[in-house]
Protein backbone atom coordinates (compact mmCIF):
# COMPACT_ATOMS: atom_id res chain seq x y z
CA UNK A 1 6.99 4.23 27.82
CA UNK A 2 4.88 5.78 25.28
CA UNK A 3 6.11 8.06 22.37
CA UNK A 4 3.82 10.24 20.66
CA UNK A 5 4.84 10.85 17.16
CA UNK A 6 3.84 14.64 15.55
CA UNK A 7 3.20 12.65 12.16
CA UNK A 8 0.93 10.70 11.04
CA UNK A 9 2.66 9.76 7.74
CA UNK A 10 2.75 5.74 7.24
CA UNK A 11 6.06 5.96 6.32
CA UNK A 12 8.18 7.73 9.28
CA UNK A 13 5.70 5.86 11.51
CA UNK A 14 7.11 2.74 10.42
CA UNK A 15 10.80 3.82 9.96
CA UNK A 16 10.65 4.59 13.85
CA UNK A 17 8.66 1.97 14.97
CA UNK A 18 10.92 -0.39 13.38
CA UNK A 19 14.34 1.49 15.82
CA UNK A 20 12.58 1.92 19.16
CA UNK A 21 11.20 -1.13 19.70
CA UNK A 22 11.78 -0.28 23.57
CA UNK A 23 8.79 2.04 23.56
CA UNK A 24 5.31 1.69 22.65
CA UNK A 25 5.08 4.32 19.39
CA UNK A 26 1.83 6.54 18.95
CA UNK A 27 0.67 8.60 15.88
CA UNK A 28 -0.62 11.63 17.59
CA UNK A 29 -3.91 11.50 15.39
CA UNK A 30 -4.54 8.15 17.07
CA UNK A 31 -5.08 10.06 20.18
CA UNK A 32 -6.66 13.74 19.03
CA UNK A 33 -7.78 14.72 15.66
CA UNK A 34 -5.25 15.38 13.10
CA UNK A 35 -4.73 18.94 12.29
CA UNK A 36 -2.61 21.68 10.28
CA UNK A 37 0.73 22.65 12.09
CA UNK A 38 2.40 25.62 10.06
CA UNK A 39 6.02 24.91 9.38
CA UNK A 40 6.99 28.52 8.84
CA UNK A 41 10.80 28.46 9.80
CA UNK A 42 14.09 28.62 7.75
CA UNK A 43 15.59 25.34 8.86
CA UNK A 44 15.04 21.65 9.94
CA UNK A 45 15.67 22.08 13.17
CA UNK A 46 13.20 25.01 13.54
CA UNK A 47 10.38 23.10 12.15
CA UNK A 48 10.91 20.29 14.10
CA UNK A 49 10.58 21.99 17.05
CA UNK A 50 7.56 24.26 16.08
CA UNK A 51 5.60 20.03 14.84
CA UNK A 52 6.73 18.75 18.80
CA UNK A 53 5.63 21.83 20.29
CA UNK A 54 2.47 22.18 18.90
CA UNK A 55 1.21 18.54 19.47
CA UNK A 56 2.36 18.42 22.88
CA UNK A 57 0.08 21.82 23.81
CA UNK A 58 -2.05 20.23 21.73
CA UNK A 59 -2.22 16.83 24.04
CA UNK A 60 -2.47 18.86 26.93
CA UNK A 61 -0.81 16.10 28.82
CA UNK A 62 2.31 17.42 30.82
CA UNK A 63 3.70 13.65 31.15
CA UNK A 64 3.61 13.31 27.36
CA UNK A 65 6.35 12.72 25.38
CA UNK A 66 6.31 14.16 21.66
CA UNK A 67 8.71 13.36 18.97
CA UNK A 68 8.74 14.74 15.81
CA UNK A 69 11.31 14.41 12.17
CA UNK A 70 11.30 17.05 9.82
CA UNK A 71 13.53 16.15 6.50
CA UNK A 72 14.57 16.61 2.97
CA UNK A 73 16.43 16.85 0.72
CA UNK A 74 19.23 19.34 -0.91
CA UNK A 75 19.64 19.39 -4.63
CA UNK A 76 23.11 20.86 -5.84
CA UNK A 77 22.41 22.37 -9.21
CA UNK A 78 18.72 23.58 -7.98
CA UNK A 79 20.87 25.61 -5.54
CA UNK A 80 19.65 23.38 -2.35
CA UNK A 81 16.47 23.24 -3.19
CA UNK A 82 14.08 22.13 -2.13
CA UNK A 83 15.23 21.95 1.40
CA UNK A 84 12.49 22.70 4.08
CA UNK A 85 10.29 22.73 1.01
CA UNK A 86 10.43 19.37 0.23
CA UNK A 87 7.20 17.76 1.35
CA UNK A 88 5.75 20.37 -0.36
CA UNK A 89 7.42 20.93 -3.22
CA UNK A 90 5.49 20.12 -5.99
CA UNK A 91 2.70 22.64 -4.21
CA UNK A 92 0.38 22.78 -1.20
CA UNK A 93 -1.50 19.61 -2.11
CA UNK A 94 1.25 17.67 -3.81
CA UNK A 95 1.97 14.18 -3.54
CA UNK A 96 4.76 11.97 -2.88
CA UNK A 97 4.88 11.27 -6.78
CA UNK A 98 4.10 14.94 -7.37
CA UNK A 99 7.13 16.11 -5.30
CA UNK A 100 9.27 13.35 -6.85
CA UNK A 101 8.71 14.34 -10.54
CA UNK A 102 9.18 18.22 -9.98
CA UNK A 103 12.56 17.54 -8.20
CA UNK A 104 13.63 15.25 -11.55
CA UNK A 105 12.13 17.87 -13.89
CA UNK A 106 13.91 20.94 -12.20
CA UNK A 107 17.11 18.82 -12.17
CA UNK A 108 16.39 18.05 -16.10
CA UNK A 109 15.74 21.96 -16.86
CA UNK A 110 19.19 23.13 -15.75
CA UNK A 111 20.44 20.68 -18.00
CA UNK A 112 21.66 17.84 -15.66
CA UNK A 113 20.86 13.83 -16.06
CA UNK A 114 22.27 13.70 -11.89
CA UNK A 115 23.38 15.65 -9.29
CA UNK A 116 25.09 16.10 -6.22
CA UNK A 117 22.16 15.72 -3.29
CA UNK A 118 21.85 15.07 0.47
CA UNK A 119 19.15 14.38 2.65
CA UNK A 120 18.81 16.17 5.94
CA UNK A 121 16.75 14.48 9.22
CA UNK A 122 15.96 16.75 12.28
CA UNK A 123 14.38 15.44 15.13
CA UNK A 124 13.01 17.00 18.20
CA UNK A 125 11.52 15.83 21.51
CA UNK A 126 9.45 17.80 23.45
CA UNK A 127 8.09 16.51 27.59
CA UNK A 128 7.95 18.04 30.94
CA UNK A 129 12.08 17.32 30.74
CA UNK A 130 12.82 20.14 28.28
CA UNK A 131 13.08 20.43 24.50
CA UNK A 132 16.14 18.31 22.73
CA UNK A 133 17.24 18.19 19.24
CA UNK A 134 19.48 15.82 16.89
CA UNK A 135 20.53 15.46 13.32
CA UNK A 136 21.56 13.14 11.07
CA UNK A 137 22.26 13.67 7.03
CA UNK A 138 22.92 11.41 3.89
CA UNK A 139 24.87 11.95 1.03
CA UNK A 140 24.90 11.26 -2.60
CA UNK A 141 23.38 11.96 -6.11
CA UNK A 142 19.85 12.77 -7.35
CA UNK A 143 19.30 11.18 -11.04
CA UNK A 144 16.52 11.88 -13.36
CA UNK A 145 14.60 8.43 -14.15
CA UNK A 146 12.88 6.96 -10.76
CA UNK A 147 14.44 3.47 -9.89
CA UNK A 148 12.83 0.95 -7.51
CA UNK A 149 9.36 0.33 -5.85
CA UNK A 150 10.74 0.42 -1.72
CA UNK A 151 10.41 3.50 0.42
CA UNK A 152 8.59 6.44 -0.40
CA UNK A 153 9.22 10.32 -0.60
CA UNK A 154 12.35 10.80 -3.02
CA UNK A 155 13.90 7.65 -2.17
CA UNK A 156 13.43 5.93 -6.44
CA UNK A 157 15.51 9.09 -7.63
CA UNK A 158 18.16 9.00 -4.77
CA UNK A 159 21.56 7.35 -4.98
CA UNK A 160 23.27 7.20 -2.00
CA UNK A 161 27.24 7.63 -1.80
CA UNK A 162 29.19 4.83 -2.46
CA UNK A 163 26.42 2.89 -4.03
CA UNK A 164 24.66 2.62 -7.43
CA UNK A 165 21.25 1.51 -6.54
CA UNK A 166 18.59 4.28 -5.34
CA UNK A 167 17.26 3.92 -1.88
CA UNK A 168 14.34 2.25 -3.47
CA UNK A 169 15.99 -0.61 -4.58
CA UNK A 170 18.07 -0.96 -1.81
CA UNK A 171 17.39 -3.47 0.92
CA UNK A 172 15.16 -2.05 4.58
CA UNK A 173 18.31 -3.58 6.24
CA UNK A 174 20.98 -1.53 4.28
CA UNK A 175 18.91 1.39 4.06
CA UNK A 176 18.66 1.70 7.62
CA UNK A 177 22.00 1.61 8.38
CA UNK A 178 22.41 4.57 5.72
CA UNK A 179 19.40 6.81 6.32
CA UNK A 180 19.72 10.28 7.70
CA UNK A 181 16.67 9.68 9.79
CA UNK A 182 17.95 6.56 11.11
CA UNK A 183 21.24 8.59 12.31
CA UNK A 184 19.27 10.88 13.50
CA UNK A 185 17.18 8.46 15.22
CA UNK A 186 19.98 6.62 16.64
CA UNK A 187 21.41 10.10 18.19
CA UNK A 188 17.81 10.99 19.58
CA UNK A 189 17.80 7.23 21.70
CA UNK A 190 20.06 8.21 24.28
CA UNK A 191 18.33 11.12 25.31
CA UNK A 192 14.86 9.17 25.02
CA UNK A 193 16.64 6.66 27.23
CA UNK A 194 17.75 8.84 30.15
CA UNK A 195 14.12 10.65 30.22
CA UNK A 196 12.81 6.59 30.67
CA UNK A 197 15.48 6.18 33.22
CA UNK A 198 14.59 9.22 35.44
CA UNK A 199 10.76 8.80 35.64
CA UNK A 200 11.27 4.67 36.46
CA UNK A 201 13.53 6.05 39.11
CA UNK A 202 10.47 8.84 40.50
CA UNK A 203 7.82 6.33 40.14
């Protein structure tokens, strides 16, 4: 069964790839033209919804099914920020490094060398079935110097609970056992299953 992903961002592409091996995984700009989707609500779960939505009219393919993830993370002493901000955060063009460095120099300006941080995954599917949501969420500290070369977003300045390497030094393996997006992932599955299960059964 194919999933169409509402990303086309190397990174999430292979993150999910990697857990549903059971389904055949699409970008959705391998099948239309990539284009602008305005993320314009207050929380993950919103967003999520409004990226699945949007690529699924966008398809106009009523047996499509369209996942999307929209995550970040949650800084303590920058009062949650940057939250639904964070893939943006370092401004409207900004790049993973961009993003990365404002997060560590916000964190430095209040005064702080680390701070208490989580990481929040939402993901959203979107077919003929109905809409479904799941989350999953992370916990640990931000620091201030960038350890590691793995992974991407905010992953060098992230340590996660219980461990003191960032999730760029830390093994795919590990990692994926640990990731909010891989918990949320892992919650999403069942549903994706049962949707498989009912359309083998109508075929």
């Amino acid at each position: 069964m194919k999933l169409i992903l509402a990303t086309g961002n190397k990174g999430k592409v292979r993150e999910i790839t990697a857990m549903y091996k059971d389904f055949e995984v699409i970008p959705y700009n391998n099948i239309i033209e990539a284009f602008e989707i305005i993320e314009d609500k207050p929380d993950f779960k919103g967003n999520t919804l409004i990226k699945a939505r949007t690529v699924y009219e966008a398809l106009g393919d009523e047996a499509a099914i369209v996942f999307s993830d929209d995550s970040g993370i949650s800084v303590e002493v920058l009062n949650g920020e940057p939250g639904v901000f964070s893939a943006r955060y370092g401004g409207p063009e900004a790049s993973d490094k961009d993003n990365l460095h404002k997060l560590m120099d916000e964190v430095k300006k209040k005064g702080f060398s680390t701070s208490p941080a989580f990481y929040t995954a939402a993901i959203a599917i979107v077919c003929k079935e109905g809409e479904f949501t799941t989350h999953g969420w992370m916990y640990g500290d931000v620091i201030v110097e960038p350890r590691g070369d793995g992974g991407f977003g905010y992953d060098p300045c992230f340590v996660p609970l219980g461990y003191d390497k960032t999730l760029s030094e830390l093994e795919d393996k590990v990692k994926s056992k640990l990731s909010h997006r891989s918990q949320a992932l892992a919650n999403a599955k069942p549903v994706l299953q049962v949707i498989k299960a009912n359309r083998e059964i109508r075929a």
